[in-house]
Protein backbone atom coordinates (compact mmCIF):
# COMPACT_ATOMS: atom_id res chain seq x y z
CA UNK A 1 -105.25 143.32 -191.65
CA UNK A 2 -106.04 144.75 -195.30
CA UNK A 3 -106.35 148.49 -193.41
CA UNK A 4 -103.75 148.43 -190.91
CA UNK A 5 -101.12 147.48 -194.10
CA UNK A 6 -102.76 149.60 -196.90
CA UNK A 7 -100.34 151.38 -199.14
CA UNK A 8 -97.18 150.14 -196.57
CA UNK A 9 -94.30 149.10 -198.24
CA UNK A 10 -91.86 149.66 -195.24
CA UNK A 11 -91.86 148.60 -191.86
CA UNK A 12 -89.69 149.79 -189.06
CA UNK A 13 -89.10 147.61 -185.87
CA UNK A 14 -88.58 149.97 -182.66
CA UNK A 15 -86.60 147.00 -180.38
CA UNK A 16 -86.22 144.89 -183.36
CA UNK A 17 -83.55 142.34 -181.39
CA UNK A 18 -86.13 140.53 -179.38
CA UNK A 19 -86.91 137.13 -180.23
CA UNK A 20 -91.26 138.09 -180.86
CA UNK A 21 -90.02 141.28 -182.69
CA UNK A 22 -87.59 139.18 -184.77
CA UNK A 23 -89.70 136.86 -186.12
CA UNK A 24 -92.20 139.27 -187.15
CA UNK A 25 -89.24 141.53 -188.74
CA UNK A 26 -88.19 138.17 -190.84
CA UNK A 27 -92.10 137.46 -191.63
CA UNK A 28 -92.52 140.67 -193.35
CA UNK A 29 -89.28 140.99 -195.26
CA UNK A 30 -90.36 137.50 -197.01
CA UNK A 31 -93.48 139.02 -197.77
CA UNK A 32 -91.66 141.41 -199.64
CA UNK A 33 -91.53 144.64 -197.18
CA UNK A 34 -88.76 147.00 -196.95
CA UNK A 35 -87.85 146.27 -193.29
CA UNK A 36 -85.47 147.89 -190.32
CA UNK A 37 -84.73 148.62 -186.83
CA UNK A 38 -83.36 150.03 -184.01
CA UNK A 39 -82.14 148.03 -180.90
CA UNK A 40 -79.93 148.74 -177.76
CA UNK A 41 -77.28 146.13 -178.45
CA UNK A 42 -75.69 144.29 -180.87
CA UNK A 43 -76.62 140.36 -180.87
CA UNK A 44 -76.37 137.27 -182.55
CA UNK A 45 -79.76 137.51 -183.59
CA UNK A 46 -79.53 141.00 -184.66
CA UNK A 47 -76.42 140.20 -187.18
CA UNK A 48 -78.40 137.07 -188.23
CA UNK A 49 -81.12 139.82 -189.11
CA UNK A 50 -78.35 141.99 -190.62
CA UNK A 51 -77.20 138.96 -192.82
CA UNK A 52 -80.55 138.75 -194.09
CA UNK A 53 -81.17 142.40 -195.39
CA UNK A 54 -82.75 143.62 -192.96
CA UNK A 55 -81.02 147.11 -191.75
CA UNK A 56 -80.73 147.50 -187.98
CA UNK A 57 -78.95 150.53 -185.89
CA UNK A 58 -77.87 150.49 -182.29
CA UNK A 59 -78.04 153.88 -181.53
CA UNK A 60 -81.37 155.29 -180.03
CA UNK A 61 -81.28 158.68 -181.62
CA UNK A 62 -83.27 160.11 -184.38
CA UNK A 63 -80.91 160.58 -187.04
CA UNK A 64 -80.23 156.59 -187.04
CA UNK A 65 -83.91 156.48 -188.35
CA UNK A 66 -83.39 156.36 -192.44
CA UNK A 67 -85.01 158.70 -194.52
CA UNK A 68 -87.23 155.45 -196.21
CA UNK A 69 -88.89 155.54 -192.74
CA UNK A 70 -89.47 158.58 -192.16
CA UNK A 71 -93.12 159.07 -194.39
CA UNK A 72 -95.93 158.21 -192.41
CA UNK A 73 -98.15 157.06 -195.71
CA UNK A 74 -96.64 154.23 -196.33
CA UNK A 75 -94.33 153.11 -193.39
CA UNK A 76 -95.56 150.89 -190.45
CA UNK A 77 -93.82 151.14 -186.90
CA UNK A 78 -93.88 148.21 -184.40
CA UNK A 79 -92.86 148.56 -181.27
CA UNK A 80 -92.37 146.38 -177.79
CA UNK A 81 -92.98 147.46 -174.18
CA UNK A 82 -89.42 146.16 -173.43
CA UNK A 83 -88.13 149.63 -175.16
CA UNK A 84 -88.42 152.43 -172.64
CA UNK A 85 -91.13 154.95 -173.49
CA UNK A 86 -88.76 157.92 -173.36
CA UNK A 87 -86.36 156.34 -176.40
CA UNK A 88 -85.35 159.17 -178.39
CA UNK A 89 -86.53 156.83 -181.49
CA UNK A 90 -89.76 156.09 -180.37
CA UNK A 91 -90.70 159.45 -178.68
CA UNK A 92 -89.48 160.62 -182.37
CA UNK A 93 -92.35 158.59 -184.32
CA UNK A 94 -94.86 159.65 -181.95
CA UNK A 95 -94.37 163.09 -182.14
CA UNK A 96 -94.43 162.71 -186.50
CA UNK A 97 -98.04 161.81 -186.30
CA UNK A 98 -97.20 158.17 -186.83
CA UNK A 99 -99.62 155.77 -185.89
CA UNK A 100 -97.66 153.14 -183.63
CA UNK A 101 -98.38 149.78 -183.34
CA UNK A 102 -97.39 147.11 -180.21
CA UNK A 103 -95.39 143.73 -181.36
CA UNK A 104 -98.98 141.88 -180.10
CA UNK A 105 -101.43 143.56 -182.12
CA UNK A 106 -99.83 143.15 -185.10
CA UNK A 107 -99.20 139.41 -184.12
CA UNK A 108 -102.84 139.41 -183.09
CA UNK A 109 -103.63 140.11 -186.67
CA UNK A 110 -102.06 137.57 -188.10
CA UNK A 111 -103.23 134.68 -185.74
CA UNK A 112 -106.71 135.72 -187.28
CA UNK A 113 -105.83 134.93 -191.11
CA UNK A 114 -105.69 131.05 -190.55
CA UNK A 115 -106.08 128.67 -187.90
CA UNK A 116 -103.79 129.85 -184.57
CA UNK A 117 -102.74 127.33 -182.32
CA UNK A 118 -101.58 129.71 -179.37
CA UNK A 119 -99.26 127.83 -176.85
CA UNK A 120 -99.85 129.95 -173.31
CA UNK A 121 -97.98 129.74 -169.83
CA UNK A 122 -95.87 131.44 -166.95
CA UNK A 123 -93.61 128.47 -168.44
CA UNK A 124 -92.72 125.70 -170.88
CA UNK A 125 -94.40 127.44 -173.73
CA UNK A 126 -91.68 128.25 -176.29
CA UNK A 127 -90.20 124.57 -176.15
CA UNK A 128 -94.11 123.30 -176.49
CA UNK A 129 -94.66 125.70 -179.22
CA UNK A 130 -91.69 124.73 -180.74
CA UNK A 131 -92.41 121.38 -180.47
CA UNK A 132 -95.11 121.67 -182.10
CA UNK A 133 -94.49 123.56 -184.77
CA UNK A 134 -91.51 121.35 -185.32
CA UNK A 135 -93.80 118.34 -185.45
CA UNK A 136 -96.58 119.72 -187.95
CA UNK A 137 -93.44 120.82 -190.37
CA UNK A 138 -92.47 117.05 -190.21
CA UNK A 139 -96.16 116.28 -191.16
CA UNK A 140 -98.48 116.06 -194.33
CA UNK A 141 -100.53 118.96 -192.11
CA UNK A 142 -97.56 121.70 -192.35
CA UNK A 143 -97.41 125.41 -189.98
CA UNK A 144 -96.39 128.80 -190.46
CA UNK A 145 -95.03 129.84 -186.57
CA UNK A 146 -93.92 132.74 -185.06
CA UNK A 147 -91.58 130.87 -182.69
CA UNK A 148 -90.64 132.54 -178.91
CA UNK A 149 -86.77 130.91 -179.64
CA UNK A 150 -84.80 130.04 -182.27
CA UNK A 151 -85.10 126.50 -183.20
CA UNK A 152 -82.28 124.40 -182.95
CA UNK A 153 -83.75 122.32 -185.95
CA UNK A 154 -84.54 125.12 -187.98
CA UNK A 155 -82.26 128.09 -186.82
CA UNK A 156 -84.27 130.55 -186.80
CA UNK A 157 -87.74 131.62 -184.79
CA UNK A 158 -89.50 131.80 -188.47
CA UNK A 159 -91.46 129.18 -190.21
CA UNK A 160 -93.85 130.08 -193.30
CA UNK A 161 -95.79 127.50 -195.42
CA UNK A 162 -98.37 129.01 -197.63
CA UNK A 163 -99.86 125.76 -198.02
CA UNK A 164 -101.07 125.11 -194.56
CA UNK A 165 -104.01 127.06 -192.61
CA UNK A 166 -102.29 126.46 -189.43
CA UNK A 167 -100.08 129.47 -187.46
CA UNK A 168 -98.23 128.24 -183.92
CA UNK A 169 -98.60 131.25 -182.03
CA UNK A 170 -96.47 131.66 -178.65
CA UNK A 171 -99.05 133.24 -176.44
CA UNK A 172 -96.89 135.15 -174.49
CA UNK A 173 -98.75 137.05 -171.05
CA UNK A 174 -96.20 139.66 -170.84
CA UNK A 175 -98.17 143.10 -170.78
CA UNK A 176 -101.20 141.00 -171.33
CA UNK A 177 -100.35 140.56 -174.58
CA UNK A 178 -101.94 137.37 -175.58
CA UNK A 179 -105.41 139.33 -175.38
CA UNK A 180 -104.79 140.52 -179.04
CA UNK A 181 -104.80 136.62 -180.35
CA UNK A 182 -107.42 134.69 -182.07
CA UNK A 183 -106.88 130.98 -180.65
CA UNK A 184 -108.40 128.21 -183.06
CA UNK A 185 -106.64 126.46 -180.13
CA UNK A 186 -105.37 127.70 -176.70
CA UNK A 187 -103.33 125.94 -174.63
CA UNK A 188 -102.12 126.64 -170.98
CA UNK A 189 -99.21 124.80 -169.36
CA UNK A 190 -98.88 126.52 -165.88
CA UNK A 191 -100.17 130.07 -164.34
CA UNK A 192 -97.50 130.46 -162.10
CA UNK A 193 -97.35 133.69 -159.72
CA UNK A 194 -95.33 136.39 -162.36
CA UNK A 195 -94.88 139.40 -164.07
CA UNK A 196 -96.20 141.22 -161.06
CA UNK A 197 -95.27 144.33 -161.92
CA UNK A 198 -97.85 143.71 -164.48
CA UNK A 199 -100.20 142.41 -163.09
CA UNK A 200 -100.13 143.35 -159.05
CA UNK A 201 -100.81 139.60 -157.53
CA UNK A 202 -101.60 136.30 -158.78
CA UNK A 203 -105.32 136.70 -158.82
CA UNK A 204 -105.23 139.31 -161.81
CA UNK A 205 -102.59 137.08 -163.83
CA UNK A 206 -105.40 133.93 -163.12
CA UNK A 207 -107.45 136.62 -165.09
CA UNK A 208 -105.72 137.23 -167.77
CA UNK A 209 -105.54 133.57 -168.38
CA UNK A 210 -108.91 133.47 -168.29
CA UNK A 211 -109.85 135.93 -170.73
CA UNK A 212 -106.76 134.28 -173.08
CA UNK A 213 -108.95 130.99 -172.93
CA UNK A 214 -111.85 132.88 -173.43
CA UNK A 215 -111.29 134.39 -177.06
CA UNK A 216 -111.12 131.05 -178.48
CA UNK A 217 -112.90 130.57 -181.68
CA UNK A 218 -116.54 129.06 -180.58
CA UNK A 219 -115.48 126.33 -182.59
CA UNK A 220 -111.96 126.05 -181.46
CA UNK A 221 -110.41 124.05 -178.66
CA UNK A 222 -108.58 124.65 -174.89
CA UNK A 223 -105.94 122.40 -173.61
CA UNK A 224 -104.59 123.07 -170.02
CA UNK A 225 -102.33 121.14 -167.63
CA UNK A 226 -104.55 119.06 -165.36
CA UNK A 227 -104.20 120.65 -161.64
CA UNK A 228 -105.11 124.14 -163.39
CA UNK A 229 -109.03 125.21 -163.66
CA UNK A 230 -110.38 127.78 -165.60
CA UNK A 231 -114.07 129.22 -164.74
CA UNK A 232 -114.88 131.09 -167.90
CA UNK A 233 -114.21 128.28 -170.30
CA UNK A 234 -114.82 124.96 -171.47
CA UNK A 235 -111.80 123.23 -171.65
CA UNK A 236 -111.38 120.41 -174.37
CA UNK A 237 -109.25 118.26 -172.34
CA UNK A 238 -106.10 118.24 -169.43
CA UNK A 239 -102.83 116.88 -170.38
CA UNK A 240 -100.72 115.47 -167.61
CA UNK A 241 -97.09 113.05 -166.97
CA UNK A 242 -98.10 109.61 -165.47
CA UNK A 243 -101.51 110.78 -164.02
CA UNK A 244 -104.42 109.22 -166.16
CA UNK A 245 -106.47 111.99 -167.71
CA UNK A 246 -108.28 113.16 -171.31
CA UNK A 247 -104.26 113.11 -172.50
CA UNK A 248 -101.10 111.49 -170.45
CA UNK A 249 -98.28 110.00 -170.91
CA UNK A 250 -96.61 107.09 -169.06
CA UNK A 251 -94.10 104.31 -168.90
CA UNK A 252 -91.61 106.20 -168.57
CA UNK A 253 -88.14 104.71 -168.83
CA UNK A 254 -84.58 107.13 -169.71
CA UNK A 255 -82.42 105.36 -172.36
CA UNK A 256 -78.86 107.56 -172.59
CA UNK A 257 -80.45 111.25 -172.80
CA UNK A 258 -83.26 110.50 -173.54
CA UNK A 259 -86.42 109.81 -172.33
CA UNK A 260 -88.98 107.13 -174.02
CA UNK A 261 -92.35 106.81 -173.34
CA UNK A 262 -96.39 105.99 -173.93
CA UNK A 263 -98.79 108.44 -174.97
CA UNK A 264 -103.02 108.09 -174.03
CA UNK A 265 -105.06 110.78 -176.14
CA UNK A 266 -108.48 111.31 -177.05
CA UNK A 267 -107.73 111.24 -180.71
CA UNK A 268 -104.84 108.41 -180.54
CA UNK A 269 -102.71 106.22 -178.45
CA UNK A 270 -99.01 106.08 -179.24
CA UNK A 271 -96.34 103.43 -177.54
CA UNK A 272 -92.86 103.85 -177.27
CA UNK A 273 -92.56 107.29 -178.80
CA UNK A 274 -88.79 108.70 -178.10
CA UNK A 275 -88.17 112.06 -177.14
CA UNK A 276 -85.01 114.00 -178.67
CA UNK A 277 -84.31 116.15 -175.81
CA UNK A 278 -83.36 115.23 -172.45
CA UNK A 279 -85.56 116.41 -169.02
CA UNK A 280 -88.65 114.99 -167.78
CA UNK A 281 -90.60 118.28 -167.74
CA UNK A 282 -90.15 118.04 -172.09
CA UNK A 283 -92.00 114.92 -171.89
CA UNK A 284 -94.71 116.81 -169.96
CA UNK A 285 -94.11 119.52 -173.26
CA UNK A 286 -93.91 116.85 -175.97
CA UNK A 287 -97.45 115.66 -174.46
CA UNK A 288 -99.16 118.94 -175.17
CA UNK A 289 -97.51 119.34 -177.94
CA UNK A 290 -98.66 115.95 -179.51
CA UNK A 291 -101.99 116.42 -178.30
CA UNK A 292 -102.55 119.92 -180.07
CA UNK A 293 -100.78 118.16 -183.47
CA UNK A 294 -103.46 115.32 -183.24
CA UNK A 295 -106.19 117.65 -182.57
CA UNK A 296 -104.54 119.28 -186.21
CA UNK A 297 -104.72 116.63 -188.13
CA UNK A 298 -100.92 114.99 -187.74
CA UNK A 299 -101.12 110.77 -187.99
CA UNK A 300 -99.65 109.06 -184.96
CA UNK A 301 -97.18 107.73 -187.66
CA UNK A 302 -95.58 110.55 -188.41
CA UNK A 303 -95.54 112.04 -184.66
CA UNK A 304 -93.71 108.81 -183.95
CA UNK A 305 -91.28 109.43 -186.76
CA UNK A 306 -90.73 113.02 -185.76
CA UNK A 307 -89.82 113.07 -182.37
CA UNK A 308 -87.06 111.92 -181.99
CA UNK A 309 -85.69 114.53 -184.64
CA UNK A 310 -86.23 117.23 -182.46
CA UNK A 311 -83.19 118.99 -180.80
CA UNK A 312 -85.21 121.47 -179.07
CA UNK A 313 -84.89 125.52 -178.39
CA UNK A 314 -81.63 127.50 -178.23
CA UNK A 315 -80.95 127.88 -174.58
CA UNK A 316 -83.10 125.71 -173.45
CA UNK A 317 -81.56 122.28 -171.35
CA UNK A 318 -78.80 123.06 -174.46
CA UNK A 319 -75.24 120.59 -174.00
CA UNK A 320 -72.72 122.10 -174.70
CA UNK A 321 -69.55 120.02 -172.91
CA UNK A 322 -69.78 116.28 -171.69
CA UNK A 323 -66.18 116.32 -170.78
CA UNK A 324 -64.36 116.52 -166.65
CA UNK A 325 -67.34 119.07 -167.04
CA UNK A 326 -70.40 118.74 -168.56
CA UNK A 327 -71.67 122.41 -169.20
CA UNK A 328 -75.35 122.77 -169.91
CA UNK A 329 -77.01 126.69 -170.31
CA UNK A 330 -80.52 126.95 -169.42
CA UNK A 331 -82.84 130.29 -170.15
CA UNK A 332 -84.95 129.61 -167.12
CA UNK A 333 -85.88 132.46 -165.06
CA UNK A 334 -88.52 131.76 -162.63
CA UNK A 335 -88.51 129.90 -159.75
CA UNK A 336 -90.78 126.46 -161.39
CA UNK A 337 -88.45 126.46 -164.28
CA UNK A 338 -85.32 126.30 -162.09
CA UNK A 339 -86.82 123.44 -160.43
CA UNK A 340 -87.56 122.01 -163.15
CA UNK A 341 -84.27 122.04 -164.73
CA UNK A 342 -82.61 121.35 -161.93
CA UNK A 343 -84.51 118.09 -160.98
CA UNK A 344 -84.11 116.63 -164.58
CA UNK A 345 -80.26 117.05 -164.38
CA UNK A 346 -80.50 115.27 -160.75
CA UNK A 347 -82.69 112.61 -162.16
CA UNK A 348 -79.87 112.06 -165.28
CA UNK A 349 -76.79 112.58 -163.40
CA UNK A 350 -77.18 111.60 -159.79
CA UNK A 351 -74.17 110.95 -159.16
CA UNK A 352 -72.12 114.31 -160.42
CA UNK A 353 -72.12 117.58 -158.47
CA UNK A 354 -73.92 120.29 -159.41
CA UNK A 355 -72.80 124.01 -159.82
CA UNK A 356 -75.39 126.72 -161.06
CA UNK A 357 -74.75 130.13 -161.82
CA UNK A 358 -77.38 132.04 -162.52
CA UNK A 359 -78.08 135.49 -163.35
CA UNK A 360 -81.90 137.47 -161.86
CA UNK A 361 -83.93 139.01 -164.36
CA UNK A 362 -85.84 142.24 -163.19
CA UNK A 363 -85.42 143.53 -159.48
CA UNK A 364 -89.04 143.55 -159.33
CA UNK A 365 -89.11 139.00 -160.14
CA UNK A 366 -86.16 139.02 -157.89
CA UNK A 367 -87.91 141.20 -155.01
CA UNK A 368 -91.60 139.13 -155.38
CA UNK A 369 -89.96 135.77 -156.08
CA UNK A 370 -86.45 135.84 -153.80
CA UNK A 371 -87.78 132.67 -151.86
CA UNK A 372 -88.49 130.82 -154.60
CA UNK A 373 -85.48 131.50 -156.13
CA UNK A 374 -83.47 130.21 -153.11
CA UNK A 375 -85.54 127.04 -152.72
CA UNK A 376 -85.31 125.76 -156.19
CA UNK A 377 -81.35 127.01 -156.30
CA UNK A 378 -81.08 124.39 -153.44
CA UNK A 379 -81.22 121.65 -155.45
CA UNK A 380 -77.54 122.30 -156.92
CA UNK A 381 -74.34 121.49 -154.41
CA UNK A 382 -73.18 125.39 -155.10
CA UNK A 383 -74.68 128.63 -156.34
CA UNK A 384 -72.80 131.65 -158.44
CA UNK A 385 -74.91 134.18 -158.22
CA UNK A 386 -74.70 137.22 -160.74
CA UNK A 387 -75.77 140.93 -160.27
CA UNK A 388 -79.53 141.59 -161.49
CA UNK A 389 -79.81 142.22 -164.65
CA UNK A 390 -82.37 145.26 -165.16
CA UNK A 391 -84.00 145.23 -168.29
CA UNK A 392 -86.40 147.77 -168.73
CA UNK A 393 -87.14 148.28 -165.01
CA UNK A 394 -84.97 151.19 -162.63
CA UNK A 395 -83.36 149.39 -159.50
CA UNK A 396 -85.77 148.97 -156.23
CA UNK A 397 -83.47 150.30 -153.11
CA UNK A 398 -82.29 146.96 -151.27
CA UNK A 399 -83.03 144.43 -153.49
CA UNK A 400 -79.71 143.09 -155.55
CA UNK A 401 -78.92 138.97 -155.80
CA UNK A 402 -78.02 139.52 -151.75
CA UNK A 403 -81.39 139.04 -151.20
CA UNK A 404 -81.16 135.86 -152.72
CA UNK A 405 -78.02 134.69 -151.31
CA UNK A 406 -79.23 135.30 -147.90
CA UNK A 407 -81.78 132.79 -148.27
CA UNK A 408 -79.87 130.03 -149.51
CA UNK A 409 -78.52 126.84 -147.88
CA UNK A 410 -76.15 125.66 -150.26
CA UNK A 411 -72.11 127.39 -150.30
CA UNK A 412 -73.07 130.61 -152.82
CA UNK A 413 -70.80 133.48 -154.08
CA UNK A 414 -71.98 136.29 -155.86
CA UNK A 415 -69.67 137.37 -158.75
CA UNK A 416 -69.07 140.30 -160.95
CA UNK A 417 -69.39 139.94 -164.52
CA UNK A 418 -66.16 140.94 -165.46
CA UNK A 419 -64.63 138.00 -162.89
CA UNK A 420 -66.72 135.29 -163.68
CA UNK A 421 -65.02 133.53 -166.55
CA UNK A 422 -62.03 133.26 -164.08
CA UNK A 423 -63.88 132.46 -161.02
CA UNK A 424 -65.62 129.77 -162.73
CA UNK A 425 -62.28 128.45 -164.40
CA UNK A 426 -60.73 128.82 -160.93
CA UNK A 427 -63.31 126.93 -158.87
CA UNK A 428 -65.31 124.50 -161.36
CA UNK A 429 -63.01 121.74 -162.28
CA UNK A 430 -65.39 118.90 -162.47
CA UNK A 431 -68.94 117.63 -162.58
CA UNK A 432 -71.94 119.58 -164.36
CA UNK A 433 -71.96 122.99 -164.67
CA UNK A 434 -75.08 125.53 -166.08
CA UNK A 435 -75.71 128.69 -166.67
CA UNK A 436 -79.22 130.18 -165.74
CA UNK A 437 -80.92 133.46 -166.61
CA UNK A 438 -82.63 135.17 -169.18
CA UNK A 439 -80.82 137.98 -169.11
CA UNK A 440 -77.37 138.20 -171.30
CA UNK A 441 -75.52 135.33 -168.97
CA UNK A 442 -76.34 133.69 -172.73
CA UNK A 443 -72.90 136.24 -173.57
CA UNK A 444 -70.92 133.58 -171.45
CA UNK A 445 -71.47 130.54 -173.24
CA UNK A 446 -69.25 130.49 -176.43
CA UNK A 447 -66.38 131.18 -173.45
CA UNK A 448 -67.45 128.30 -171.02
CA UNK A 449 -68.19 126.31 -174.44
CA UNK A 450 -64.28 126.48 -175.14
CA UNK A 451 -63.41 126.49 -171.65
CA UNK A 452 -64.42 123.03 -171.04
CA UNK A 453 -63.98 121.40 -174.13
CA UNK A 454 -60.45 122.23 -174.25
């Protein structure tokens, strides 16, 4: 840490809009660093950033890079592997001399100066992290987290105390960069076929898990859904919803939007704890999450005082109308979590029909995972489907959201951006209505926000 940051007093963040990049650009600017950016588009987030001093451009050309970034002996450049490797910026750094550094190695570094509690999973880790994090912040035991989504508690993906040892890590298994943590504890909620154009098949992602779990501290701890195995490992205990193992929970009974239930751990037993968010798969979440608090040093007490206090992850099972139309938005992008989702709103609201739109994220997810898609898209009544959106892959010939639609059973439509806010207001007129995606579908939701609360 003490050599990678030696006479730095500026860093520059080369795709500073994502969430992992954003968090790290806030980190170091309250540590004092000059800090700036480059990203594609304009965001939210981005102005957020702006707001806060740090400087960010949107054009990907070298004379956007400011002249206090452009000395190699005492600037720092981070980069992700969502920026293409031909941007002009980055190809620009590279060809200075300047040593580059990924988003995960520098996170890696920091999960070694205290105690990491990395939160790992093809899904349901940035809501358990955030839990989490969210929980010890409540507690006597405090966190520092570099969270994979803003908090709707907090508002931001940032959380620093310099009074606690503890750092919630998400341990994210995108371009296997999780390898670069330190886990004090590592936790796995589900290894779900993804990211194939990463990692080829399933067998090599299993892998990847596996050597995750396997940098844990010798003294540290692994948590993992029960159902999953790992080989390389000793796990510490299986968590699991109304299944008796090392750490359940049970009883569980839905009061409003919420769901209340009993918790069984091997550090504590906890009745009638009430969870703040609604969906059955956050009390599978909220079990982990508690589990890896006790295991921190949190009192059952103050877990009990906590959770219901927690309003969860921006765009994640977020309400935003309960009017003719209750619109929810969703960030789920793989088949399990659209499941997922999609069952906990059935469970809720039996009763109300159900209309998803929902936006692919990479041809190659959509080409590997087009069945799944159409089986957990089933669920709803009707389907929107928008084009792919690309991020930082090139189209595949033949596969667009057709290859979706095709598959379906449900009455689906595929819509162009520019027509959706009419063909929703056109054809939506009661029951629930979500938006799903992780690509920028998120765009949509102050106009469906106003739309049906009108």
């Amino acid at each position: 840490m003490e050599i990678v940051f030696r006479n730095i007093k500026n860093i520059y963040f080369v795709g500073i809009g994502g969430i992992g990049m954003s968090a790290l650009a806030r980190y170091f600017r309250q540590k004092g660093y000059r800090v700036g950016g480059y990203d594609r588009t304009p965001s939210a987030l981005t102005e957020r950033l702006s707001l806060e001093g740090i400087a960010v451009n949107y054009r990907d050309e070298e004379e956007e890079i400011a002249s206090e970034y452009r000395d190699k002996a005492d600037t720092l450049v981070v980069y992700t592997p969502a920026v293409p490797a031909d941007s002009r910026q980055l190809c620009w750094f590279k060809e200075a001399g300047f040593v580059l550094h990924k988003r995960s190695e520098v996170l890696g570094l920091l999960s070694r100066t205290g105690k990491a509690l990395c939160v790992g999973g093809t899904h349901g880790k940035t809501t358990t992290m955030t839990l989490l994090a969210f929980l010890l912040n409540a507690s006597h035991v405090g966190c520092n987290a570099f969270l994979g989504g803003i908090s709707r508690n907090f508002s931001t993906n940032l959380l620093t105390d310099e009074k606690s040892e503890y750092i919630v890590v998400e341990a994210d298994e995108f371009d296997r960069s999780f390898l670069q943590l330190t886990p004090y504890v590592a936790a796995i909620t589900a290894m779900d076929e993804d990211h194939l154009d990463i990692y080829g098949n399933k067998a090599n992602l299993i892998d990847a898990f596996e050597a995750f779990a396997a940098r844990t501290v010798p003294e540290g701890k692994v948590f993992i859904k029960k159902g999953l195995s790992l080989e390389k490992s000793k796990v510490s205990g299986y968590y699991a919803v109304e299944e008796v193992t090392d750490n359940y929970s049970d009883n569980l009974r839905v009061e409003g939007v919420q769901y209340v239930f009993d918790y069984h751990g091997q550090k504590a037993e906890i009745k009638d704890l009430r969870l703040g968010v609604p969906g059955r798969m956050n009390v599978e979440n909220a079990t982990l999450a508690i589990t890896i608090a006790l295991e921190a040093g949190m009192r059952p007490e103050e877990i009990r005082e906590a959770l219901p206090r927690f309003k969860g992850v921006m765009r994640r099972f977020n309400i935003h109308s309960e009017g003719k139309v209750m619109y929810i938005d969703d960030y789920a992008h793989h088949p399990q979590e659209i499941e997922a989702v999609l069952r906990a709103v059935r469970e809720m609201w039996p009763e109300k029909r159900l209309t998803v739109a929902f936006q692919p994220h990479l041809y190659s997810r959509t080409n590997d995972l087009q069945a799944g898609f159409a089986k957990s898209l089933d669920i709803a009544d009707e389907v929107i489907l928008l084009d792919i959106y690309p991020a930082r892959e090139m189209p595949i010939p033949g596969v667009t959201s057709a290859v979706i639609l095709d598959k379906l059973n449900v009455p689906a439509h595929i819509v162009a951006k520019g027509e959706f806010p009419k063909f929703v207001e056109q054809n939506v007129g009661e029951g629930i209505f979500m938006t799903v995606g992780a690509g920028d579908i998120d765009r949509f939701v102050p106009v469906f926000t106003d739309m049906f609360n009108k």
